[in-house]
Protein backbone atom coordinates (compact mmCIF):
# COMPACT_ATOMS: atom_id res chain seq x y z
CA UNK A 1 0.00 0.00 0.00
CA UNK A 2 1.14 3.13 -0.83
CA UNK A 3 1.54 6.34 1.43
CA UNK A 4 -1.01 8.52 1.17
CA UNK A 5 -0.59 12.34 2.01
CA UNK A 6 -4.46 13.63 2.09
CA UNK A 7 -7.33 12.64 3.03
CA UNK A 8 -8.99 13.34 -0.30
CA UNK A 9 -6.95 10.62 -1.67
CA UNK A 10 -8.38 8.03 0.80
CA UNK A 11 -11.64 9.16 0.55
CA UNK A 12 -11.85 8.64 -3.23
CA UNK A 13 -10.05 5.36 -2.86
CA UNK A 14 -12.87 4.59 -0.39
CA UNK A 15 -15.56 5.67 -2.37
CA UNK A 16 -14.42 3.64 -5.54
CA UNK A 17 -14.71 0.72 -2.88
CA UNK A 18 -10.18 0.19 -3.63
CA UNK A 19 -10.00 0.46 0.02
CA UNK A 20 -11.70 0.12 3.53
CA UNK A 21 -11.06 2.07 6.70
CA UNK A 22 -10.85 -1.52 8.46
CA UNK A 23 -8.11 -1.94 5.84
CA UNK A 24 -6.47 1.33 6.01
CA UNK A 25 -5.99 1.07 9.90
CA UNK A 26 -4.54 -2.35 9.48
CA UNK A 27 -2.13 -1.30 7.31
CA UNK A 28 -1.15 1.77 10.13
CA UNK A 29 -0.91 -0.34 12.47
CA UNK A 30 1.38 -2.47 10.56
CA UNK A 31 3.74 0.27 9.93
CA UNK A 32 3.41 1.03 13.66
CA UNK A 33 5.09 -2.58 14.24
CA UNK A 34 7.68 -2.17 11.27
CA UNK A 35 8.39 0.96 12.71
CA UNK A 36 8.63 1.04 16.45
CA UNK A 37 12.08 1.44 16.79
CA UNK A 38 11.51 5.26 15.93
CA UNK A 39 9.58 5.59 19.40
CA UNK A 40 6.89 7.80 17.85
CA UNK A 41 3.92 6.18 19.64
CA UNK A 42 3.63 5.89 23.70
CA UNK A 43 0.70 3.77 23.25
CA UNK A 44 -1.20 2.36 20.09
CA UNK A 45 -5.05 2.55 20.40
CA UNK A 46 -5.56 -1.18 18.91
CA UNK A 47 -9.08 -1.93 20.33
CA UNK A 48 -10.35 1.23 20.70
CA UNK A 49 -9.41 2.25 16.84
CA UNK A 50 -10.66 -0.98 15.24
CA UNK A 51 -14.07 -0.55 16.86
CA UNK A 52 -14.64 3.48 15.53
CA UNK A 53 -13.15 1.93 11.82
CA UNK A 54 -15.57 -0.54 11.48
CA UNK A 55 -18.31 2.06 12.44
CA UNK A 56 -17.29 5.04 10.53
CA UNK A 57 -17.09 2.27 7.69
CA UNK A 58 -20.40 1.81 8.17
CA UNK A 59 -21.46 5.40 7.97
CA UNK A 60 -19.80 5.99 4.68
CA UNK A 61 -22.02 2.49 3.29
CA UNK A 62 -24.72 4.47 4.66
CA UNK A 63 -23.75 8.22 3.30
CA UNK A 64 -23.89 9.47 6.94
CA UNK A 65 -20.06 10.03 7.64
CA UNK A 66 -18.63 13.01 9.05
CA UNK A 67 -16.28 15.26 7.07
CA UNK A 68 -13.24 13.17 8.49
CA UNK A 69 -13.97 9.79 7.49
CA UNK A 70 -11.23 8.36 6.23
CA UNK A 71 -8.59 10.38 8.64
CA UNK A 72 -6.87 8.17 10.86
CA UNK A 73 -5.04 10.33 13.04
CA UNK A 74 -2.45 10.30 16.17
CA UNK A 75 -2.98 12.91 19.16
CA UNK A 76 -0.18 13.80 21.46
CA UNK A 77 0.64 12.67 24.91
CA UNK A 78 -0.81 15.85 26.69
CA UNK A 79 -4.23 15.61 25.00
CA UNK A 80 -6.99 14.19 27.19
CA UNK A 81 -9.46 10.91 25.74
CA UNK A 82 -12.07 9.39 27.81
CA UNK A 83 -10.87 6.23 28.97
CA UNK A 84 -7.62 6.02 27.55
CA UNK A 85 -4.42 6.96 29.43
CA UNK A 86 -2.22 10.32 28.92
CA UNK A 87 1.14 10.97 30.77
CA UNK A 88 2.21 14.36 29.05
CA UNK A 89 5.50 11.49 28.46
CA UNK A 90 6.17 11.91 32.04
CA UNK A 91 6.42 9.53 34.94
CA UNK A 92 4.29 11.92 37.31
CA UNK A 93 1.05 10.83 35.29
CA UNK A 94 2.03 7.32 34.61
CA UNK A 95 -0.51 5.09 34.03
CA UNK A 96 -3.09 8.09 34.36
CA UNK A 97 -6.53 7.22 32.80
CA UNK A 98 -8.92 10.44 31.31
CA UNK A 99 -12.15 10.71 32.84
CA UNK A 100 -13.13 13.19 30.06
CA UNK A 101 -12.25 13.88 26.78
CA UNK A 102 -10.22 16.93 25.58
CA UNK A 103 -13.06 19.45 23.26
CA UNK A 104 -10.62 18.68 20.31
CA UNK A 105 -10.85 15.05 20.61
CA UNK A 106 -14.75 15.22 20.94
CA UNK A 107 -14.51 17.12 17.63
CA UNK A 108 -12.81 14.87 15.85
CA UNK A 109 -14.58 11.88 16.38
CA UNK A 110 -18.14 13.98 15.91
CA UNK A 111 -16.95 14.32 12.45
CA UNK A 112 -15.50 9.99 12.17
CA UNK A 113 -12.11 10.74 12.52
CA UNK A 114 -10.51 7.33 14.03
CA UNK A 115 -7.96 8.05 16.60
CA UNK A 116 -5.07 5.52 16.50
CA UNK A 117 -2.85 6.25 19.67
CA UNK A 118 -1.31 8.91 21.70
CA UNK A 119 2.00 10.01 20.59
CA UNK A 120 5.27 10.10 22.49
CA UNK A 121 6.26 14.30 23.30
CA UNK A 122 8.77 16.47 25.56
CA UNK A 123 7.66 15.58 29.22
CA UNK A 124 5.12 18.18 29.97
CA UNK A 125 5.28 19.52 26.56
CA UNK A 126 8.93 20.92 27.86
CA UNK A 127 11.78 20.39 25.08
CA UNK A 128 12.79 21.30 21.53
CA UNK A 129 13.96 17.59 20.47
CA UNK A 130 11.93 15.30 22.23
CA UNK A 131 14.57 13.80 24.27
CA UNK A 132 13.03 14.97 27.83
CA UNK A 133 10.11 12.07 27.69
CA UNK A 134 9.77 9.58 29.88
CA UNK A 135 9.89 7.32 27.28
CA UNK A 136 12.84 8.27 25.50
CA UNK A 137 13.67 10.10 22.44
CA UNK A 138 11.81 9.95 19.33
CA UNK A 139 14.38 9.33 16.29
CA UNK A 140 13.87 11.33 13.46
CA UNK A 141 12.71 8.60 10.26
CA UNK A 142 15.19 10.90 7.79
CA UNK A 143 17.86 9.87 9.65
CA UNK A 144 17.56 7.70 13.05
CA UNK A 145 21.04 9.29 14.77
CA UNK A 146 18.90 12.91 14.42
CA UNK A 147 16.20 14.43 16.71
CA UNK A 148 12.80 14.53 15.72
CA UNK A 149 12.27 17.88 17.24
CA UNK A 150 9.86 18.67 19.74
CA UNK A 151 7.91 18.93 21.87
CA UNK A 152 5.61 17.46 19.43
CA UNK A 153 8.62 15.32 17.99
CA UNK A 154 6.25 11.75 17.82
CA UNK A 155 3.35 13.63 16.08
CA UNK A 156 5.58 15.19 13.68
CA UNK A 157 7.52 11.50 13.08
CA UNK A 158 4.49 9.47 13.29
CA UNK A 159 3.31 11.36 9.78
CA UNK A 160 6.74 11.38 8.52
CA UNK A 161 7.19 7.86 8.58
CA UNK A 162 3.36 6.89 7.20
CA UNK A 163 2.24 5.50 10.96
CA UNK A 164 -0.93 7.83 10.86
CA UNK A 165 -2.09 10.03 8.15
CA UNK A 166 -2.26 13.69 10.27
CA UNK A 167 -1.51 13.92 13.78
CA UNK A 168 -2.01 16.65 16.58
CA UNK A 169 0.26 18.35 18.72
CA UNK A 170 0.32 21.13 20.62
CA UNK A 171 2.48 24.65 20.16
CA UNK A 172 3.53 26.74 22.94
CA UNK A 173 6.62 28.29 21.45
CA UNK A 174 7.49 26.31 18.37
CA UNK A 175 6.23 22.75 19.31
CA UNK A 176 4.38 22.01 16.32
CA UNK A 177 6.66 23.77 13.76
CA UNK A 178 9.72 23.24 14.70
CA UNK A 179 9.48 18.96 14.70
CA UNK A 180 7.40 19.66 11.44
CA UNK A 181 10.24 21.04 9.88
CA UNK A 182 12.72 18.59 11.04
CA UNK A 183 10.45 16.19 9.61
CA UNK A 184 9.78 17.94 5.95
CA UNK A 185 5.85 17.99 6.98
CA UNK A 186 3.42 20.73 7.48
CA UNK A 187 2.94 22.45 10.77
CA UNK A 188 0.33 24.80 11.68
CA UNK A 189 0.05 26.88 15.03
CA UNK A 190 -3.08 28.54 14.73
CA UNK A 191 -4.06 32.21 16.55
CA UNK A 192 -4.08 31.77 20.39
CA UNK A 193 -7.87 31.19 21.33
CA UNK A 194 -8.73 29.71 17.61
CA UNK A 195 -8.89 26.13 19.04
CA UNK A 196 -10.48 25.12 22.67
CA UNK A 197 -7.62 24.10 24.95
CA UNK A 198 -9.75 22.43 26.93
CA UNK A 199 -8.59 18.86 27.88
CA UNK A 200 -5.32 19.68 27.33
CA UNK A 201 -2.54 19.50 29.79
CA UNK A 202 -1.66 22.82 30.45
CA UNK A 203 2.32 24.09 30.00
CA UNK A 204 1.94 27.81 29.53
CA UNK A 205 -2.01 28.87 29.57
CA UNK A 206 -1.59 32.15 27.89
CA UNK A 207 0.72 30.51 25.00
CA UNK A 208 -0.40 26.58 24.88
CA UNK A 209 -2.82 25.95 21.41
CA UNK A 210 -3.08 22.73 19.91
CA UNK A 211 -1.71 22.76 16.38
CA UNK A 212 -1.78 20.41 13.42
CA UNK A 213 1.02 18.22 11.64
CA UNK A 214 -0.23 16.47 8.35
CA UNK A 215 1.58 16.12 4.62
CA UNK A 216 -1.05 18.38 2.60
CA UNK A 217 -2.24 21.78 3.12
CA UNK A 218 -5.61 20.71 2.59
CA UNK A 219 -5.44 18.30 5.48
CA UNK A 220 -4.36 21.15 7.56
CA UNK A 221 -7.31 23.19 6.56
CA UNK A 222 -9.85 20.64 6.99
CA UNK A 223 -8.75 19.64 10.32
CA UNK A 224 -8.41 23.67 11.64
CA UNK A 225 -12.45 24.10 10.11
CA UNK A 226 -13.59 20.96 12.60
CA UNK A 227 -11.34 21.80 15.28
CA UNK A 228 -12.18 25.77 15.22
CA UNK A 229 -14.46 27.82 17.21
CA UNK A 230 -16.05 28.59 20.58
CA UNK A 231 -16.05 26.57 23.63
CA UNK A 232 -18.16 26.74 26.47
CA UNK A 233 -15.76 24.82 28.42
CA UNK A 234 -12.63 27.11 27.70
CA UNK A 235 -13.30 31.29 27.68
CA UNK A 236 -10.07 32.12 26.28
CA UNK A 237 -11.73 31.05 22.54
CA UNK A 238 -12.53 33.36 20.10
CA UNK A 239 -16.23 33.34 19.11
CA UNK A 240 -14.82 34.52 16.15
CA UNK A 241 -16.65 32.63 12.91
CA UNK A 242 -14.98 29.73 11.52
CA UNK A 243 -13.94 29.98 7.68
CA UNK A 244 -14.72 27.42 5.43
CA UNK A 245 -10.72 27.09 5.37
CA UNK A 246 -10.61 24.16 2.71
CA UNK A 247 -12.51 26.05 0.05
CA UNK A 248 -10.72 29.05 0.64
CA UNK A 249 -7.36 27.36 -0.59
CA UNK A 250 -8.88 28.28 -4.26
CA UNK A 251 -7.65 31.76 -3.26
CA UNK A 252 -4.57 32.69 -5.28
CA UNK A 253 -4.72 36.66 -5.00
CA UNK A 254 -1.17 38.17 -4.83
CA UNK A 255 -0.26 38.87 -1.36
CA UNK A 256 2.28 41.58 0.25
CA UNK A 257 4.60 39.89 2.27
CA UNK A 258 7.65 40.98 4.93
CA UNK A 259 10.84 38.86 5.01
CA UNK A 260 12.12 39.88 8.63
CA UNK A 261 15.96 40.67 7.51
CA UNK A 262 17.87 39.74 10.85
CA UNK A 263 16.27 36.66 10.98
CA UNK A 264 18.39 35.72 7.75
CA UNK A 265 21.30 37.58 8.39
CA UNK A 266 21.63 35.56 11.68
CA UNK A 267 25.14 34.05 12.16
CA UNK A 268 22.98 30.89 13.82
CA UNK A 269 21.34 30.41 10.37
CA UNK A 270 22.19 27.41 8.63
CA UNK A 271 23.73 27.88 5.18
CA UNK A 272 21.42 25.65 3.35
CA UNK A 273 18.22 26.90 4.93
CA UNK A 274 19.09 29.72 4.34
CA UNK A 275 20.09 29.72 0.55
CA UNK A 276 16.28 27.32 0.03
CA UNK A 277 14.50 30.04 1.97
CA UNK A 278 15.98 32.79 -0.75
CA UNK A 279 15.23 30.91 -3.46
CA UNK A 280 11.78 30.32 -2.03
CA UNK A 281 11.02 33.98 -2.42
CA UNK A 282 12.14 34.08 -5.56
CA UNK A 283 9.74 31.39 -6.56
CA UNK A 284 7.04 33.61 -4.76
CA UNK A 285 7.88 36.90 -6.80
CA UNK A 286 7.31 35.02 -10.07
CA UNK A 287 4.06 34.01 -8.85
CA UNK A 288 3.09 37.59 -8.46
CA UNK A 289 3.48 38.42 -4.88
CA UNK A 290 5.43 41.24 -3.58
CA UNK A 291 8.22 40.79 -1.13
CA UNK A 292 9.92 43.19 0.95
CA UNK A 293 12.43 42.82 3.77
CA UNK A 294 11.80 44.62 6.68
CA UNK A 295 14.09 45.31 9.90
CA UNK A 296 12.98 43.52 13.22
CA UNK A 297 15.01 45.09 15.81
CA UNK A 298 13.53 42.93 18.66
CA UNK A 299 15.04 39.49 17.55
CA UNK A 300 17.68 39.56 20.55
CA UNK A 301 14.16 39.73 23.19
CA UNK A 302 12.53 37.42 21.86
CA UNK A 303 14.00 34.05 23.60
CA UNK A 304 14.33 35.77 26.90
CA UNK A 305 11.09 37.16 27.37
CA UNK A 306 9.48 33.92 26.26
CA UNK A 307 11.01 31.57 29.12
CA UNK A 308 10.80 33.98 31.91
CA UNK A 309 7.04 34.22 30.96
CA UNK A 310 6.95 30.39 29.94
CA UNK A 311 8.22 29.23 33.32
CA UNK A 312 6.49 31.63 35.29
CA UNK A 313 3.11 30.45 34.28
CA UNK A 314 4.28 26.94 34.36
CA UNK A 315 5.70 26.82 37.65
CA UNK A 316 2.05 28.17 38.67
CA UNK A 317 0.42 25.32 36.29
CA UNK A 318 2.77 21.87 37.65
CA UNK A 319 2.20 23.39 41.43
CA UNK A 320 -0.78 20.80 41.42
CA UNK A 321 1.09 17.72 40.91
CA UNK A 322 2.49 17.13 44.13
CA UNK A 323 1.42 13.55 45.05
CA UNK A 324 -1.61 14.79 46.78
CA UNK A 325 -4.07 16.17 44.60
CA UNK A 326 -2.44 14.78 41.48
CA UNK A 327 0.19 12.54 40.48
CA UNK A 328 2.83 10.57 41.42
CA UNK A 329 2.80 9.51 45.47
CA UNK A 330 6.45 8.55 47.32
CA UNK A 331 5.26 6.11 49.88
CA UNK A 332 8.19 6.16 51.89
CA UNK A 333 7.73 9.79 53.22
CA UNK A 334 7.65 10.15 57.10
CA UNK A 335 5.99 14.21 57.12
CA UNK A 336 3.84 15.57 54.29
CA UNK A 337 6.92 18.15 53.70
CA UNK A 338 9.45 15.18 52.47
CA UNK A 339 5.77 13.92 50.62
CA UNK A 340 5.51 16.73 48.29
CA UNK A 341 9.45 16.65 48.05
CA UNK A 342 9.96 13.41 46.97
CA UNK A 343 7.08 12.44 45.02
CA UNK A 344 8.15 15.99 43.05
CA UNK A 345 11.75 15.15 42.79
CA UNK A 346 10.60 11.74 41.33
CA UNK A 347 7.46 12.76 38.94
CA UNK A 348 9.42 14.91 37.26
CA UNK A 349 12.48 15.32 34.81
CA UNK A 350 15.19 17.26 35.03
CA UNK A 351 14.46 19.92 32.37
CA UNK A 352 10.91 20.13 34.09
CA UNK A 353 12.37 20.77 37.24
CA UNK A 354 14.50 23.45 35.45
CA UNK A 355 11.83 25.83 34.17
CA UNK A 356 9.64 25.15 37.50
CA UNK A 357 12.65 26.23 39.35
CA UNK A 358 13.32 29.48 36.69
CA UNK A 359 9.73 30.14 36.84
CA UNK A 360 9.23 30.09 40.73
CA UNK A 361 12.30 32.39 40.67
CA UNK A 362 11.08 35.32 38.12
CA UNK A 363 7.74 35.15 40.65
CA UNK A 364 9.16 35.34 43.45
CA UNK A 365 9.33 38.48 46.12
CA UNK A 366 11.68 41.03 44.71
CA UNK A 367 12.02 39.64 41.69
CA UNK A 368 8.68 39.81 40.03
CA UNK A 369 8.91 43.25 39.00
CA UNK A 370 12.68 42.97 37.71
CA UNK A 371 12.04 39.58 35.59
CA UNK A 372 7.83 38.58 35.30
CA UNK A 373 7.03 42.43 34.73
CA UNK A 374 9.33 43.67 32.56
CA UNK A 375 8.92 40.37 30.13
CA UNK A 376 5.27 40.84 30.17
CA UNK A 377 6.19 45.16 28.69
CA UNK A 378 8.40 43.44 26.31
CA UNK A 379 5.85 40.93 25.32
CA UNK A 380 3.41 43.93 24.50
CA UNK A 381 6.46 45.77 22.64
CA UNK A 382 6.78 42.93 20.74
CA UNK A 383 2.94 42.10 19.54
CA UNK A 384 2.70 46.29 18.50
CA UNK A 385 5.78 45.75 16.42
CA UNK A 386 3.75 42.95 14.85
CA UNK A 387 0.90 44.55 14.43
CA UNK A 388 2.14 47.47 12.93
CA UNK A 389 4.05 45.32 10.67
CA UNK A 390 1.20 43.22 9.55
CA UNK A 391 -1.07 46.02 8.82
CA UNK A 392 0.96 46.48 6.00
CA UNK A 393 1.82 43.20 5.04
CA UNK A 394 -0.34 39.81 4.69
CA UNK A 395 2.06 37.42 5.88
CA UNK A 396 5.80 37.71 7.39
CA UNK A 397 8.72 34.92 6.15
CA UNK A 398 11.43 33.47 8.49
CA UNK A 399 12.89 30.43 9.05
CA UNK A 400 11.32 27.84 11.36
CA UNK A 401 14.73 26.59 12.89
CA UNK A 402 18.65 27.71 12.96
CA UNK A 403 19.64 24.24 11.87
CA UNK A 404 18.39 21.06 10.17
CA UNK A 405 17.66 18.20 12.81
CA UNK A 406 20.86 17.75 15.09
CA UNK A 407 22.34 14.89 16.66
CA UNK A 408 20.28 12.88 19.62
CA UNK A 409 22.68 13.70 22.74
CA UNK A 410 24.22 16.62 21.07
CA UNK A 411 22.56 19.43 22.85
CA UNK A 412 20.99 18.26 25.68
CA UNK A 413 23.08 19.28 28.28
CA UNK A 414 23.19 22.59 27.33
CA UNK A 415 19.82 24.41 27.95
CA UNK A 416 20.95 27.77 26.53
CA UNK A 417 21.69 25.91 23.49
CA UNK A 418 18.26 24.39 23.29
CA UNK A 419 16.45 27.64 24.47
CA UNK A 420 18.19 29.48 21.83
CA UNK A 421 16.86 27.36 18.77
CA UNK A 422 13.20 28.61 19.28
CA UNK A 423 14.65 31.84 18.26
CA UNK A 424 12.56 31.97 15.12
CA UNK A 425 9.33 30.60 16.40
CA UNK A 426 8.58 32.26 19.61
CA UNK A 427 7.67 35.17 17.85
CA UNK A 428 4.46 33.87 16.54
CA UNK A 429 3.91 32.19 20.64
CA UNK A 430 4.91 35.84 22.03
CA UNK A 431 2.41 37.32 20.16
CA UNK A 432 -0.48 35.09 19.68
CA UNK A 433 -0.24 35.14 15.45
CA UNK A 434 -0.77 32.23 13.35
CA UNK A 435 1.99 30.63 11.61
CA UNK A 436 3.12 27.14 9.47
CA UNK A 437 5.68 25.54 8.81
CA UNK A 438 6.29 24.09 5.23
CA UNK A 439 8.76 21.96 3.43
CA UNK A 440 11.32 22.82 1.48
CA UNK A 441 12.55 19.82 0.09
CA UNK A 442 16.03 18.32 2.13
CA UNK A 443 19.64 19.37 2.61
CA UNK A 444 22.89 16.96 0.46
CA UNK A 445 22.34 14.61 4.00
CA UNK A 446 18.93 13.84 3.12
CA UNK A 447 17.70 16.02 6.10
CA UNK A 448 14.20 18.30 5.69
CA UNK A 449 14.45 21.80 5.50
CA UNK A 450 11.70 24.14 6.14
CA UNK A 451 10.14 28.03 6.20
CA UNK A 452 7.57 30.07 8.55
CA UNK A 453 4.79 32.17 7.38
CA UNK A 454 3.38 33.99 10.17
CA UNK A 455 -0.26 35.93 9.51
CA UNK A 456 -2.21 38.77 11.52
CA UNK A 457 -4.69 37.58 14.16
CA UNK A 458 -7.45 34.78 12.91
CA UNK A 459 -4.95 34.98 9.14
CA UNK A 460 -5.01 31.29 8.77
CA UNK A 461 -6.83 31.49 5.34
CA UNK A 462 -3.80 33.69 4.57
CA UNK A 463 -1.39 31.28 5.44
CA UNK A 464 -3.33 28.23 3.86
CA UNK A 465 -3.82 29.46 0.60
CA UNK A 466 -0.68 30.74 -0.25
CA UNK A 467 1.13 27.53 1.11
CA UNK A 468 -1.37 25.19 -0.61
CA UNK A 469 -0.35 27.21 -4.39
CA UNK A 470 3.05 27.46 -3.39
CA UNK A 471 3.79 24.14 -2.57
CA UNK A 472 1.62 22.71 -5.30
CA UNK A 473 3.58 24.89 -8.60
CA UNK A 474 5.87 23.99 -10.70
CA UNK A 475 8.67 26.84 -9.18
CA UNK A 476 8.29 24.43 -5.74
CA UNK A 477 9.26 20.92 -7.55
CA UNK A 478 12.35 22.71 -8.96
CA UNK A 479 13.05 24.14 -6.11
CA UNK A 480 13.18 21.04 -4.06
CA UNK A 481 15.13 19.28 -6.73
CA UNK A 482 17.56 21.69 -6.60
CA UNK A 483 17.53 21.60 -2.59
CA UNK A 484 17.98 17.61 -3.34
């Protein structure tokens, strides 16, 4: 069986009776086996999936299937589903069962989506390479010694190496584009507030939103129409009207769009990125849009005010797991002190005792105003800039990432290292714009390469229909052959 990369594909195969769900999810979880050594999956839905297959199979005999029949999709390890487990990939929710079901998930199956497992991600959603799970790392299909990026790295690897057709994740300052473009698939963050974030485990309230990673445009748009909209459950939605994102893709008017220049005269900035990213705009003026590079002088704030901020809100989110109300319990402890001690030192990894740590510090008395304070004025600095910028231009180019995918182990150790590669993406978190990553074809090592487009507020139609006739002409095939 071949891979398929949209859901219209299957659908049609379905419809000309070439192919069953039944068959479809067989063949997933096949690939699953063949391909567990990449770690993508923390736990494959086998029962569970078979039994909404056979129904939504049914549906479509019966022309009464949702718009998602056909989608068999992963969601990642922080996303809640009645009756199934989720451990944000950490050992302080270990074999923790849902009692509900996250407003995303409820979507998706209301429209006969089958949901094939929950995929393996940075503990707590914490980590730009997916090497801080509980689990272990994810390993990157393109090359198995590489990261798969993260925190999202086994949603972005599971539709890499054809385990799942899309998959979820969630973004809270690059974690759904930056393992999308380590993994040469498409990455969408949506606006803050365009997706319910209820039933998700929280990391960062006021930057978490769940994102999607799948290998067509379309498949990106179709998902972001279902999974769109208000939420009585979560009042930091928008009640904002929900596009009919798939047909808009037919859009092709020429758009006015910003290249931010220090982003590619960054010494950081990987040669070939950033020579595919150039060409890339050339193959976007001969399509008729205008591009212009504009200064951003706020590059240098961006990574600092976005993990004082970060931590801050999730040393105030993880204060709950201590072994009492939630979590993992030390049974050994003599006083309810040494309790919450130990069963915190244990639940949790090292990186997510880091940024609890940083976080608790920036709040803390006499320091709240110097660190907290100041990050949230530079955070508002930061979004006017954007603003300003983007009520002159449709969309904004960068690059996703510094580098291609790097070495499992080689970073690791060195947090500023880490912190530093979300450089280009924390814009888009800082200020609550959409933005996707898309492929560029791969490096002379075989490795993906990838650029951002970043919109205004609620500008995912911008974003979708300019990727979906970029990536589909003629200029794109030549300029991934020439990337090969």
């Amino acid at each position: 069986m071949k891979k398929y990369n949209s859901l219209k594909e299957v659908q049609a195969l379905i419809e000309q009776k070439m192919l069953s769900l039944p068959e479809l999810l067989d063949y997933y979880f096949k690939q699953i086996e063949k391909n567990e050594h990449l770690n993508a999956f923390n736990e494959v839905f086998f029962y569970s999936a078979a039994q909404q297959a056979k129904l939504v199979q049914e549906k479509i005999t019966a022309g009464t299937a949702g718009r998602l029949a056909g989608m068999v999709i992963g969601i990642k390890d922080n996303i809640c589903y009645k009756d199934h487990q989720v451990t944000a990939s950490s050992k302080m929710l270990e074999g923790f069962v849902s009692p509900y079901s996250a407003t995303v998930v409820e979507r998706l199956i209301s429209e006969d989506a089958v949901i094939i497992g929950r995929l393996n991600c940075d503990e707590f959603a914490m980590g730009g390479s997916n090497e801080t799970s509980y689990y272990g790392a994810v390993k990157n299909a393109a090359d198995h010694t590489k990261v798969a990026g993260g925190s999202s790295g086994g949603s972005a690897v599971a539709v890499q190496a054809d385990l799942c057709l899309s998959a979820l994740g969630t973004d809270t300052g690059g974690s759904v584009r930056q393992p999308a473009a380590f993994c040469g698939c498409i990455g969408l963050k949506p606006t803050y507030g365009r997706i319910s974030r209820y039933g998700v485990i929280a990391y960062a309230s006021s930057f978490d939103q769940v994102g999607t990673i799948t290998s067509s445009v379309s498949d990106a748009a179709i998902l972001l129409e279902v999974l769109a909209g208000a939420d009585d459950h979560d009042s930091t939605v928008s009640k904002h009207v929900v596009p009919a994102y798939l047909d808009g893709l037919k859009n092709t008017a020429p758009k006015r769009i910003a290249v931010l220049k220090e982003t590619l005269e960054s010494d950081a900035l990987d040669t070939d990125i950033k020579e595919t990213i150039l060409k890339a705009i050339e193959a976007l003026k001969s399509q008729g849009h205008t591009v212009e590079y504009v200064s951003f002088d706020l590059l240098d704030y961006l990574v600092p005010a976005y993990y004082v901020l970060t931590t801050a809100e999730a040393s105030s989110n993880l204060s709950r797991y201590d072994g009492v109300h939630y979590g993992h319990r030390n049974l050994e402890a003599v006083s309810l002190n040494e309790l919450y001690k130990q069963s915190r030192a244990e639940g949790f990894g090292e990186e997510v005792k880091r940024r609890i740590l940083l976080g608790t510090f920036v709040l803390s008395a006499g320091y709240y105003d110097a660190y907290y304070q100041k990050a949230q004025q530079v955070r508002r600095l930061i979004r006017e800039k954007m603003e300003e910028m983007l009520s002159s231009f449709d969309l904004v180019i960068s690059p996703v990432t510094p580098t291609p995918a790097f070495n499992i182990g080689e970073n690791i150790d060195d947090p500023l290292v880490m912190y530093m590669a979300d450089i280009f993406t924390v814009l888009a978190s800082l200020t609550g714009i959409p933005a996707i990553a898309i492929p560029l074809g791969n490096n002379n090592n075989g490795l993906p390469l990838s650029m951002q487009l970043m919109a205004r507020h609620f500008g995912e139609q911008d974003l979708l229909s300019l990727s979906h006739a970029f990536l589909s002409s003629k200029n794109v095939e030549q300029l991934t052959n020439q990337a090969n």
